[in-house]
Protein backbone atom coordinates (compact mmCIF):
# COMPACT_ATOMS: atom_id res chain seq x y z
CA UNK A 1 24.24 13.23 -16.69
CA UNK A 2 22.65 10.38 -17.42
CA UNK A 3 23.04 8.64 -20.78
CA UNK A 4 19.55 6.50 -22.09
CA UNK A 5 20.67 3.19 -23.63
CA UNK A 6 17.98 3.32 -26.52
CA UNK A 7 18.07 2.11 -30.33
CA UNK A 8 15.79 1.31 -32.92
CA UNK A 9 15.98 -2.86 -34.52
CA UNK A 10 16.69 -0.86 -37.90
CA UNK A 11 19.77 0.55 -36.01
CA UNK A 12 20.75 -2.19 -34.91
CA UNK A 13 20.92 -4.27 -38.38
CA UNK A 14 22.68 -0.66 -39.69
CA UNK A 15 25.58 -1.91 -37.38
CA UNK A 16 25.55 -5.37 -38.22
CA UNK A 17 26.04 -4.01 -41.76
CA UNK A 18 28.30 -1.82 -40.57
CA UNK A 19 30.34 -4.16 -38.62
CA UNK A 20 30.17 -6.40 -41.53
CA UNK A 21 31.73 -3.90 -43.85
CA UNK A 22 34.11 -3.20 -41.54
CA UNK A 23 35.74 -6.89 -41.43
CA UNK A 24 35.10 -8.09 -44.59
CA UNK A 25 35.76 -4.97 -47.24
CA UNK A 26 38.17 -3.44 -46.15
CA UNK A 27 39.90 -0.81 -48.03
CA UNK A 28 41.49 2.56 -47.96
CA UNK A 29 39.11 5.40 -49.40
CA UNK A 30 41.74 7.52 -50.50
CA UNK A 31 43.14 4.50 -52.76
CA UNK A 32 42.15 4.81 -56.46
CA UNK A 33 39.57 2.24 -57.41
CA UNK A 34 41.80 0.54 -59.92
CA UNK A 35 44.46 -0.60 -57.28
CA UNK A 36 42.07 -2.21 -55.02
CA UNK A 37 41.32 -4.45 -58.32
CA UNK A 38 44.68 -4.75 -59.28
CA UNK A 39 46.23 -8.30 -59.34
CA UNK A 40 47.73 -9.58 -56.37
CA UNK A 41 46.31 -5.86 -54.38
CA UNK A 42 45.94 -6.77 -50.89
CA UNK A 43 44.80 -4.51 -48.15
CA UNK A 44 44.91 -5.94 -44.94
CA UNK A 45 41.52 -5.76 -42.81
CA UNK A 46 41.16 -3.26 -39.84
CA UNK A 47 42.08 -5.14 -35.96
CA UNK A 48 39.13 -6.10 -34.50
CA UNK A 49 37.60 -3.89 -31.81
CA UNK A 50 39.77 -4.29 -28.15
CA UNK A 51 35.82 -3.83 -26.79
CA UNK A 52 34.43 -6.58 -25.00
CA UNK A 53 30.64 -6.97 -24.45
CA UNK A 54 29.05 -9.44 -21.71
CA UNK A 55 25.44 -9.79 -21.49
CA UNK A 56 22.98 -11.33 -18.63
CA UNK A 57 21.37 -13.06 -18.49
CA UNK A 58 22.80 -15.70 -21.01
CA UNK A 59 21.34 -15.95 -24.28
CA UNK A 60 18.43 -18.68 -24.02
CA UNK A 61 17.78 -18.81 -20.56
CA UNK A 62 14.18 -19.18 -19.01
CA UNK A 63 12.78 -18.57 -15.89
CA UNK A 64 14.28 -15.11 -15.85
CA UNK A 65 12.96 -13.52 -12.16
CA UNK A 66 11.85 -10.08 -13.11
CA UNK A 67 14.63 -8.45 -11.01
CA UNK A 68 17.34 -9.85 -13.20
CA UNK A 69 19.98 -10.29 -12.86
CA UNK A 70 19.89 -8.41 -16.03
CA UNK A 71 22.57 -6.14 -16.96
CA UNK A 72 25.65 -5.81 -19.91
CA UNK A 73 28.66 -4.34 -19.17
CA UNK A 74 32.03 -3.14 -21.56
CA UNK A 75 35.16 -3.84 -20.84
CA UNK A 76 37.79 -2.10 -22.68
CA UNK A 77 35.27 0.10 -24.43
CA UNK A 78 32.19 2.17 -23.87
CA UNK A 79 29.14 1.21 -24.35
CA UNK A 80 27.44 2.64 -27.36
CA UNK A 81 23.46 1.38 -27.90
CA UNK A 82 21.66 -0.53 -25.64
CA UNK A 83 17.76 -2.13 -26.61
CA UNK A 84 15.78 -4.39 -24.47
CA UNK A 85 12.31 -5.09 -26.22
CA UNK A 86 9.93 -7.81 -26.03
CA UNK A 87 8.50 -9.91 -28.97
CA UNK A 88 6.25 -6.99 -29.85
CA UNK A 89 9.07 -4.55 -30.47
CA UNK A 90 8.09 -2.49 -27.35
CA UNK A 91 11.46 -1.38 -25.75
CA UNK A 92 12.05 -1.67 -21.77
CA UNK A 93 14.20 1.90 -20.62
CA UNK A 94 17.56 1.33 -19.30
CA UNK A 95 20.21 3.21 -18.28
CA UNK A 96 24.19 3.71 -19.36
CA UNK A 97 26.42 4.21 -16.57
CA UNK A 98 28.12 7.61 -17.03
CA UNK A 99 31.17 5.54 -17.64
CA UNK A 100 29.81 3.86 -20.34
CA UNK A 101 31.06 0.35 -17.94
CA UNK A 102 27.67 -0.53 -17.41
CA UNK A 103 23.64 -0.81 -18.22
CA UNK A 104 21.13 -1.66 -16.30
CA UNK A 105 16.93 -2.05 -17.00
CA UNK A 106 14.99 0.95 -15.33
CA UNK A 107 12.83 -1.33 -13.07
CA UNK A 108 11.55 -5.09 -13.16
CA UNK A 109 10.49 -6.94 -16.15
CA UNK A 110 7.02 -8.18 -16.33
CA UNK A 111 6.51 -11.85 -16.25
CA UNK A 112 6.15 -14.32 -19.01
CA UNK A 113 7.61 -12.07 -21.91
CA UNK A 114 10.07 -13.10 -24.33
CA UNK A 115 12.97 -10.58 -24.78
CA UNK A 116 15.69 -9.62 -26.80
CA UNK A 117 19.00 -7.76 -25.62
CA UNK A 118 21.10 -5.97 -28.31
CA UNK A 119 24.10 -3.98 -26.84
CA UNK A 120 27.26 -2.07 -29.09
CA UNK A 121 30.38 -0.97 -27.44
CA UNK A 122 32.98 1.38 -28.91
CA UNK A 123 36.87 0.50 -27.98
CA UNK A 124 39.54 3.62 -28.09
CA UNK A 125 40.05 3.28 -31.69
CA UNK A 126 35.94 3.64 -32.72
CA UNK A 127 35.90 -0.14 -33.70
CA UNK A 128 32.61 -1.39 -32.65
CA UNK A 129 31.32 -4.88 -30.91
CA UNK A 130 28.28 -5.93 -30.65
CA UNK A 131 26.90 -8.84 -27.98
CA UNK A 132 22.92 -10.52 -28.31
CA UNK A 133 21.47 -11.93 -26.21
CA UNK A 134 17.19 -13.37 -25.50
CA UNK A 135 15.93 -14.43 -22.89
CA UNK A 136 12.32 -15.37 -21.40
CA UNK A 137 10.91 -13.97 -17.10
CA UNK A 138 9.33 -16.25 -15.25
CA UNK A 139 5.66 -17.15 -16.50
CA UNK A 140 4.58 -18.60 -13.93
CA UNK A 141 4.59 -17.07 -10.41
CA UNK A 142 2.46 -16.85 -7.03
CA UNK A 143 1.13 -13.48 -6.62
CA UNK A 144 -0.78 -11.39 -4.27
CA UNK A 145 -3.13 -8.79 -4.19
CA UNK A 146 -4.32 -6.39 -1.09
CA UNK A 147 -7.67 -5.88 0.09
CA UNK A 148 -8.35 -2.02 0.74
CA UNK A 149 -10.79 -0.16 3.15
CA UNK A 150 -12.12 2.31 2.34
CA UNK A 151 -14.41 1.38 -0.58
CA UNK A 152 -13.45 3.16 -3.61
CA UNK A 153 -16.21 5.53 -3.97
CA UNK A 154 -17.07 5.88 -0.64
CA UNK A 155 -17.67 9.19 1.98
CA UNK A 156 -15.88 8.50 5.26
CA UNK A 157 -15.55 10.30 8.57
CA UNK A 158 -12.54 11.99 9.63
CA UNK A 159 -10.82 8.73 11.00
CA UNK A 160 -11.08 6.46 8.21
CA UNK A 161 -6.91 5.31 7.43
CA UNK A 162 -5.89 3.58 4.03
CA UNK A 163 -5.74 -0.38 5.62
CA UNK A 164 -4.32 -2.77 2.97
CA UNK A 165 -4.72 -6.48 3.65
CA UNK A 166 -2.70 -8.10 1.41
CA UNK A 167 -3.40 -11.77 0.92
CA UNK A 168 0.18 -13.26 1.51
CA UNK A 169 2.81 -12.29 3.75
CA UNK A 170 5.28 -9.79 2.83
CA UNK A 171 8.96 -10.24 3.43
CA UNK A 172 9.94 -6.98 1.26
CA UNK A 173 8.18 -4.08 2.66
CA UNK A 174 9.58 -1.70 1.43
CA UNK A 175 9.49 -2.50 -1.87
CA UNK A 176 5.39 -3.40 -1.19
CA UNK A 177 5.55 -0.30 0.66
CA UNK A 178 6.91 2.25 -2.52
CA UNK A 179 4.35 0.77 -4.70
CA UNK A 180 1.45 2.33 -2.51
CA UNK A 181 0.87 6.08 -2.65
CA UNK A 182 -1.56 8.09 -1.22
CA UNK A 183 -2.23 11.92 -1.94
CA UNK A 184 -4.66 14.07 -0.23
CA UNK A 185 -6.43 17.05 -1.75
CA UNK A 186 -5.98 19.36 0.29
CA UNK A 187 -2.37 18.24 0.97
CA UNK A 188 -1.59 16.99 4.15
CA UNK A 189 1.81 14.56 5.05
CA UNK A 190 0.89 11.36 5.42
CA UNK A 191 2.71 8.12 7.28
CA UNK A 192 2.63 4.49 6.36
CA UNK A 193 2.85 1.58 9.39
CA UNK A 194 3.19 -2.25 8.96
CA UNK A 195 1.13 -4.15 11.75
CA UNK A 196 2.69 -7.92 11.01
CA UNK A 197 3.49 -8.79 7.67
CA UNK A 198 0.06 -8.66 6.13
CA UNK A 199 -1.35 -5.47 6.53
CA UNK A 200 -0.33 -1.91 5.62
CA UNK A 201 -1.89 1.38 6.85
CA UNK A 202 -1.34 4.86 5.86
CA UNK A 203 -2.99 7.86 8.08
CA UNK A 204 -2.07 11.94 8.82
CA UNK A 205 -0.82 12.82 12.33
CA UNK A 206 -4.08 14.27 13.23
CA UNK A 207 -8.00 13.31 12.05
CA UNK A 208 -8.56 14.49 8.49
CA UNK A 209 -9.75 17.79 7.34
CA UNK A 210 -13.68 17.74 6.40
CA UNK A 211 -13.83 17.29 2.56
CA UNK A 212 -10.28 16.46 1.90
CA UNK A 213 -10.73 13.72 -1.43
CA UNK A 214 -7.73 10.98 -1.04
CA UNK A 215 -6.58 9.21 -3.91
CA UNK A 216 -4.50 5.55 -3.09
CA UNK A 217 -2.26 4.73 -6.18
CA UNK A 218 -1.35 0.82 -6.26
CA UNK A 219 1.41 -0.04 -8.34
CA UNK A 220 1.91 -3.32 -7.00
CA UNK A 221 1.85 -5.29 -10.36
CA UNK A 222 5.28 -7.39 -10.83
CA UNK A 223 6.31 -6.25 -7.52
CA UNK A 224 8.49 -9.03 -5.63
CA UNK A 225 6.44 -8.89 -1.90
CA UNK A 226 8.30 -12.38 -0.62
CA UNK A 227 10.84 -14.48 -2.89
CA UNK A 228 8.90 -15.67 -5.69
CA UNK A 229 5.86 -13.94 -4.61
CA UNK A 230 4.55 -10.38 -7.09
CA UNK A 231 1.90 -8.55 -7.32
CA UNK A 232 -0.99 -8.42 -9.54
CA UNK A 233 -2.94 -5.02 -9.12
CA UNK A 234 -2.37 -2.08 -11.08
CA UNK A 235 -4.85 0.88 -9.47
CA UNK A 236 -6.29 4.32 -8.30
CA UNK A 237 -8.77 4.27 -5.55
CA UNK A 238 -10.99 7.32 -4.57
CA UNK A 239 -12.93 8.41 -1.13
CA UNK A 240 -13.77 11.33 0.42
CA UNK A 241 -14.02 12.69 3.81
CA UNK A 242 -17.37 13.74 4.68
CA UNK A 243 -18.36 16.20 7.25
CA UNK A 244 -16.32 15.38 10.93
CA UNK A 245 -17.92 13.93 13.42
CA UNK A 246 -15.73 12.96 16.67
CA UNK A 247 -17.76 11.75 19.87
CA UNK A 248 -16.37 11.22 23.34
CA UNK A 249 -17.75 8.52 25.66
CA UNK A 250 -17.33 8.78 28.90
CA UNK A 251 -17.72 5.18 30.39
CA UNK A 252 -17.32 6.67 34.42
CA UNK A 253 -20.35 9.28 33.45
CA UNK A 254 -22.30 6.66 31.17
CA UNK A 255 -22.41 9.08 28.70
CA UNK A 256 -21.58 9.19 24.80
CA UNK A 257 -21.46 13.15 23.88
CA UNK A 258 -21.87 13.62 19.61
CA UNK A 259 -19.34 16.79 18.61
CA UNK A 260 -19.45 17.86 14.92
CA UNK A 261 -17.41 20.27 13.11
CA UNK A 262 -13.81 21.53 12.94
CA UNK A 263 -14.94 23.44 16.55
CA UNK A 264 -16.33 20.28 18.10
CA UNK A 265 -19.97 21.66 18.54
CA UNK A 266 -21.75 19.44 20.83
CA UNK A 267 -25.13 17.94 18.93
CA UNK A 268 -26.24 15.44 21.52
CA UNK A 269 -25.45 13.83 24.52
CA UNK A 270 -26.79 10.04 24.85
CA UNK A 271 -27.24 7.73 28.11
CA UNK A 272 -25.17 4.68 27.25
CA UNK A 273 -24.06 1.56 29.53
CA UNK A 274 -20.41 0.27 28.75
CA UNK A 275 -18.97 -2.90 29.50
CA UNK A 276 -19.09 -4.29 33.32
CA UNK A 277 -16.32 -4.96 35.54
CA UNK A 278 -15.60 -8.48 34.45
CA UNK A 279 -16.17 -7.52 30.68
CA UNK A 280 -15.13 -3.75 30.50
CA UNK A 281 -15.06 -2.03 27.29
CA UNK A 282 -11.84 -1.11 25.60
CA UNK A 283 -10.45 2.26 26.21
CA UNK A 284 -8.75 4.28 23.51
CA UNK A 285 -9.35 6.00 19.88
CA UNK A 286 -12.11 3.77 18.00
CA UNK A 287 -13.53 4.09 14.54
CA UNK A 288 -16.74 3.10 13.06
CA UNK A 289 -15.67 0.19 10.37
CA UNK A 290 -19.11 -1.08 9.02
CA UNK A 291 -22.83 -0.51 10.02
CA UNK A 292 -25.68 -3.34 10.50
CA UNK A 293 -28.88 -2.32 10.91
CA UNK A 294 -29.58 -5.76 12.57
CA UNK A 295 -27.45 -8.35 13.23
CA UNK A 296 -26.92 -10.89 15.24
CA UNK A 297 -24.57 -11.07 18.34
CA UNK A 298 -23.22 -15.09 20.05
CA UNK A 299 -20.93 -15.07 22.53
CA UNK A 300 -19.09 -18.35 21.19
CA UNK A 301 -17.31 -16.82 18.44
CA UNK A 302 -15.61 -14.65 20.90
CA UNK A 303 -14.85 -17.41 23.60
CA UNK A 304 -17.78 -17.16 25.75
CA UNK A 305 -19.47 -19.73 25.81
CA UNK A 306 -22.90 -19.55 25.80
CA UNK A 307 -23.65 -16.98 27.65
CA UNK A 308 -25.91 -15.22 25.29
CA UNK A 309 -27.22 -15.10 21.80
CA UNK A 310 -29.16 -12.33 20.53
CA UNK A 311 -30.18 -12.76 16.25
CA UNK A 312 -31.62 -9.45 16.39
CA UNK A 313 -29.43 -6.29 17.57
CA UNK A 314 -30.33 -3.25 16.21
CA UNK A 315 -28.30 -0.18 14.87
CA UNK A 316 -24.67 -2.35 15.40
CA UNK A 317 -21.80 0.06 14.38
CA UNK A 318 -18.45 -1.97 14.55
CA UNK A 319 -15.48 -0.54 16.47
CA UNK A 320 -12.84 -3.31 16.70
CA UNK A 321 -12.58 -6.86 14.57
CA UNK A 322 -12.89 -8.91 17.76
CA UNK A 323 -16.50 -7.67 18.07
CA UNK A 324 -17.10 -4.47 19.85
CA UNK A 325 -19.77 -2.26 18.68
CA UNK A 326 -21.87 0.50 19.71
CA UNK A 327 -25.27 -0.51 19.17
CA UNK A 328 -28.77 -0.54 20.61
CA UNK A 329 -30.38 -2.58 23.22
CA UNK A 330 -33.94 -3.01 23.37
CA UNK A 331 -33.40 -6.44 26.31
CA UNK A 332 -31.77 -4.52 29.11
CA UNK A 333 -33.74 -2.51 31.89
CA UNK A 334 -34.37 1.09 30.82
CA UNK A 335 -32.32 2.17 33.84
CA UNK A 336 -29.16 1.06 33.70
CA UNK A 337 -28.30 3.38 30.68
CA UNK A 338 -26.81 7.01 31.66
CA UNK A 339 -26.52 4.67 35.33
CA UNK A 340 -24.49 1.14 35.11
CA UNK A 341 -22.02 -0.46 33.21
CA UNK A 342 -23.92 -3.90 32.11
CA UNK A 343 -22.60 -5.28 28.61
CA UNK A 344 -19.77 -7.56 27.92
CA UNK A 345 -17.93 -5.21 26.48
CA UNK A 346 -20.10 -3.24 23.96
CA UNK A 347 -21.69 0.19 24.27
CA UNK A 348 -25.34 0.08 24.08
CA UNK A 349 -28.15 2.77 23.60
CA UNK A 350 -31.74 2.52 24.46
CA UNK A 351 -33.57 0.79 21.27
CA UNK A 352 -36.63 -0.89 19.83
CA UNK A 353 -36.58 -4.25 18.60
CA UNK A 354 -36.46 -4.34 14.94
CA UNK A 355 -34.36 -1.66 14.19
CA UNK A 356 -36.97 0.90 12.07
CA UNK A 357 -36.97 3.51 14.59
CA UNK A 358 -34.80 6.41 13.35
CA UNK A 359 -36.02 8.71 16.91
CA UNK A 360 -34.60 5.88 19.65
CA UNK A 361 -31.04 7.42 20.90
CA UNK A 362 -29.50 3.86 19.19
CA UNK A 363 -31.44 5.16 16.17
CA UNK A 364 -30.60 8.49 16.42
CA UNK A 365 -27.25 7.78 16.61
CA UNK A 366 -26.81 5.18 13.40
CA UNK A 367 -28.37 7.62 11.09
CA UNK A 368 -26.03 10.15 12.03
CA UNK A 369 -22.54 7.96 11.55
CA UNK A 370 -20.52 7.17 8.97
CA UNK A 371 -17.79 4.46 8.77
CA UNK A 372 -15.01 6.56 9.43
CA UNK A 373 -16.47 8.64 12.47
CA UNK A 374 -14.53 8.70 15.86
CA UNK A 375 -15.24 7.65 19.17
CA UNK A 376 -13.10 8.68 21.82
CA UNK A 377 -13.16 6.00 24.67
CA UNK A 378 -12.64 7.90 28.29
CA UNK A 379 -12.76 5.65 31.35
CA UNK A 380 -11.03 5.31 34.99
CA UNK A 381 -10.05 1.52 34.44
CA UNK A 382 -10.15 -0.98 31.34
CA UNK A 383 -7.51 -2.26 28.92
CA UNK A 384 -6.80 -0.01 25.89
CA UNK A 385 -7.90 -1.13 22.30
CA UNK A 386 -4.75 -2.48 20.74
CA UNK A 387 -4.33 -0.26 17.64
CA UNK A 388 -4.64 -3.47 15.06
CA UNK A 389 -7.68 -4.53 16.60
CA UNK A 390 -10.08 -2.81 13.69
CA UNK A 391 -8.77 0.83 12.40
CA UNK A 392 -7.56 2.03 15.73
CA UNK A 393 -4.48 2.84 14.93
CA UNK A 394 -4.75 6.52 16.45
CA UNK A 395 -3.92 4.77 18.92
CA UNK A 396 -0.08 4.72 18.12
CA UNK A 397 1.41 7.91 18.92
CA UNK A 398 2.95 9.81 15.83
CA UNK A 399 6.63 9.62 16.02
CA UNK A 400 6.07 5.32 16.61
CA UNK A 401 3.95 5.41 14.05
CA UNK A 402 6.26 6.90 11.36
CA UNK A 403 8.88 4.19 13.08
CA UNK A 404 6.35 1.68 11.79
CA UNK A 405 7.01 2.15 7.86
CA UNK A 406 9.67 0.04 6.31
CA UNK A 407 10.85 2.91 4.32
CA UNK A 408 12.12 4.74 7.46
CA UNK A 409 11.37 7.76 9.62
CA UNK A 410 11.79 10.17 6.05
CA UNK A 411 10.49 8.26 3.60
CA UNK A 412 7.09 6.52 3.84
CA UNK A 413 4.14 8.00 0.87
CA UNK A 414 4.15 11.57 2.12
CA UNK A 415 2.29 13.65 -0.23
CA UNK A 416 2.37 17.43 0.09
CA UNK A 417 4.35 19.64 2.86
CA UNK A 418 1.84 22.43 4.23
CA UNK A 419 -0.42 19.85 6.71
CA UNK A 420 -4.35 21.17 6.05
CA UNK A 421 -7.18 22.17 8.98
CA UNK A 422 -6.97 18.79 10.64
CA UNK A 423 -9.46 17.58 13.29
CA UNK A 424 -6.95 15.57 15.21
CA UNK A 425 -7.95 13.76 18.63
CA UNK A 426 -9.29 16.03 20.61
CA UNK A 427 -6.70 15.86 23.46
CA UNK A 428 -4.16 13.56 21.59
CA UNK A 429 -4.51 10.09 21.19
CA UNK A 430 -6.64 8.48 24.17
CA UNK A 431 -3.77 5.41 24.62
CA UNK A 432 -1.85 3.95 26.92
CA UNK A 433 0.93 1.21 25.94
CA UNK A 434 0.60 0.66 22.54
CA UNK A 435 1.05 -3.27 21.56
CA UNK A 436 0.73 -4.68 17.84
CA UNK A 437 3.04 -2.13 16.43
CA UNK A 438 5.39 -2.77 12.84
CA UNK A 439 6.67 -5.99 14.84
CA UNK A 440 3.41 -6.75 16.38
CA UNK A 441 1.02 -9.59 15.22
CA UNK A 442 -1.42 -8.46 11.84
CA UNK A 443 -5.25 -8.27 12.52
CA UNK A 444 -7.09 -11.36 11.38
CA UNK A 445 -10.59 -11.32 9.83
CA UNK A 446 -13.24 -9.00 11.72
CA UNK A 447 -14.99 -11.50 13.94
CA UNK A 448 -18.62 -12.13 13.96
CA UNK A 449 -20.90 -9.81 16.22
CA UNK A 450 -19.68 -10.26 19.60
CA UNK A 451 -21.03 -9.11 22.68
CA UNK A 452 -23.91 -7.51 24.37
């Protein structure tokens, strides 16, 4: 059992007192009062206690790192009372060692705060010594914070993972790693996976269950991500999974076949063209990150040149950060959709300029997606999305993906044990080799709109 190493300042000046009364009026009780004032009466004082008490850090030091070290132990004694408080009086918990040997804070101390360390040890004999010590952490620090998707608040298809970006590297994962927690109502295990040093996601084994609410619990404040580096952010983030949504494409066919439901009901099936031979679309698990009704599309911010530039695309629904989308194309002959594989590198739909018509497939199609909705990428040749490369990281079979958290295989922020209705891929993750994993470079910023 463990023993708390709590007292109250008025406690602590009682044994002061005490310990002054002890070695300075001495005394037997039993001896009548008059031969303790009798001349030349001497009674000699009690030893001093055998304990020893040795506080860290020393008393006036600065600069304290929140991790320590700070720590008293007893030697020849046990200790009695340990209090750790700040200028305010608020006490820090700590813990005695069941051997009384040793105490130790419960967890880091925040930064910039003045403290005070009061510790009383108890030799064999019950003579009491007592050991003080203050100190100041660190005030001033650099710090990071991460940058979540999904948007608290938000409703998200079926694919949407937690994806933190946080905004310096991260040496300590796992430490970065236990301060994020995610729980799923209904409860469903859950997996985190590092991709590089500055990003963090946390998904289920399969698609999540319509109307499952997540909550994402960041405790990063004062934690140490990189020496000298802590976090800042103390919160609770919200979504929701909206109703599921997983379409197939099938780039051979030239077709992009809408399935809703936890049975996968087909809605619609939509002529598309995919990427050509010399630009062929990516194959693989792809989710819908963000939703333009226009935008525009240059091929020099993804390295090609000049070989278009189109400041109008309509209904442009993001799959990966280097700039494919599934969008509509109102440029291209009518006849190549449902026929030929044109683009460089996009899906496209039959559109109208402008982007107001809700009744064009590309229309059709953005009205009826979510951020968070799947598309399953089928096709007889064509490199596979690297899982990094936007939320993709379905991509990444299971078992490699639970290798990917820093806490290990059984650890990670698993929330619940009984997994809920899940959509999962439809056949399994569409992959192939999967590069980019917990070793594997981070995603960058999303790139501008890319291709045709």
């Amino acid at each position: 059992m463990r023993r708390r190493g709590r007292v109250w300042a008025r406690r602590a000046a009682a044994v002061a007192w005490g310990l002054a009364v002890l070695t300075g009026c001495g005394g037997s009780p039993a001896a009548p009062a008059q031969d303790a004032a009798a001349p030349g009466a001497h009674t000699p004082p009690p030893p001093p206690s055998r304990a020893v008490v040795t506080a860290l850090p020393a008393d006036g030091a600065q600069d304290v790192p929140p991790e320590g070290p700070v720590r008293v132990t007893a030697a020849q004694g046990r200790l009695v009372t340990v209090r750790l408080a700040d200028a305010r009086g608020a006490e820090l918990p700590g813990t005695i060692a069941p051997d009384g040997a040793t105490w130790k804070p419960d967890g880091p101390l925040p930064l910039g705060t003045a403290y005070t360390l009061d510790a009383v040890a108890e030799d064999d004999q019950g003579q009491r010594a007592a050991q003080h010590s203050a100190f100041s952490t660190m005030a001033r620090a650099h710090t990071f914070v991460a940058f979540f998707t999904p948007e608290d608040g938000s409703t998200v298809g079926v694919g949407m993972p937690v994806s933190l970006r946080f905004s310096r590297p991260i040496t300590d994962r796992a430490a970065v790693e236990k301060a994020v927690q995610v729980s799923a109502d209904p409860p469903v295990p859950v997996a985190a996976h590092w991709f590089g040093n500055q990003r963090l996601d946390v998904r289920p084994q399969q698609y999540w269950a319509a109307g499952t609410k997540v909550t994402v619990a960041l405790r990063l404040k004062d934690v140490q991500g990189a020496p000298g580096e802590f976090g800042t952010q103390t919160k609770d983030l919200h979504f929701t999974v909206g109703r599921a949504q997983v379409s197939t494409v099938d780039l051979d066919a030239h077709t992009l076949t809408v399935r809703a439901g936890q049975g996968g009901k087909v809605v619609r099936v939509l002529k598309v063209s995919g990427g050509s031979h010399d630009h062929s679309t990516y194959r693989g698990v792809m989710v819908v990150s963000e939703k333009y009704k226009v935008t525009r599309m240059n091929s020099q911010t993804v390295g090609m040149g000049d070989e278009y530039d189109i400041k109008d695309v309509p209904h442009a629904m993001r799959l990966t950060n280097s700039g494919t989308f599934v969008h509509g194309n109102y440029w291209a002959d009518p006849g190549v959709f449902g026929t030929a594989n044109t683009s460089h590198g996009c899906i496209g739909l039959v559109d109208t300029k402008g982007g107001a018509s809700k009744d064009s497939p590309a229309g059709w199609l953005f009205e009826h997606t979510i951020p968070g909705d799947v598309l399953e990428v089928k096709a007889s040749a064509g490199d596979f999305v690297p899982p990094q490369n936007g939320l993709n990281g379905w991509n990444v079979p299971w078992e490699q993906w639970v290798a990917g958290s820093a806490l290990g295989p059984a650890a990670g922020p698993a929330v619940g044990s009984a997994p809920g209705p899940a959509a999962g891929p439809a056949s399994g993750p569409v992959s192939g080799p999967v590069p980019g994993s917990a070793a594997g470079p981070a995603a960058g910023p999303a790139a501008g709109p890319a291709a045709q």
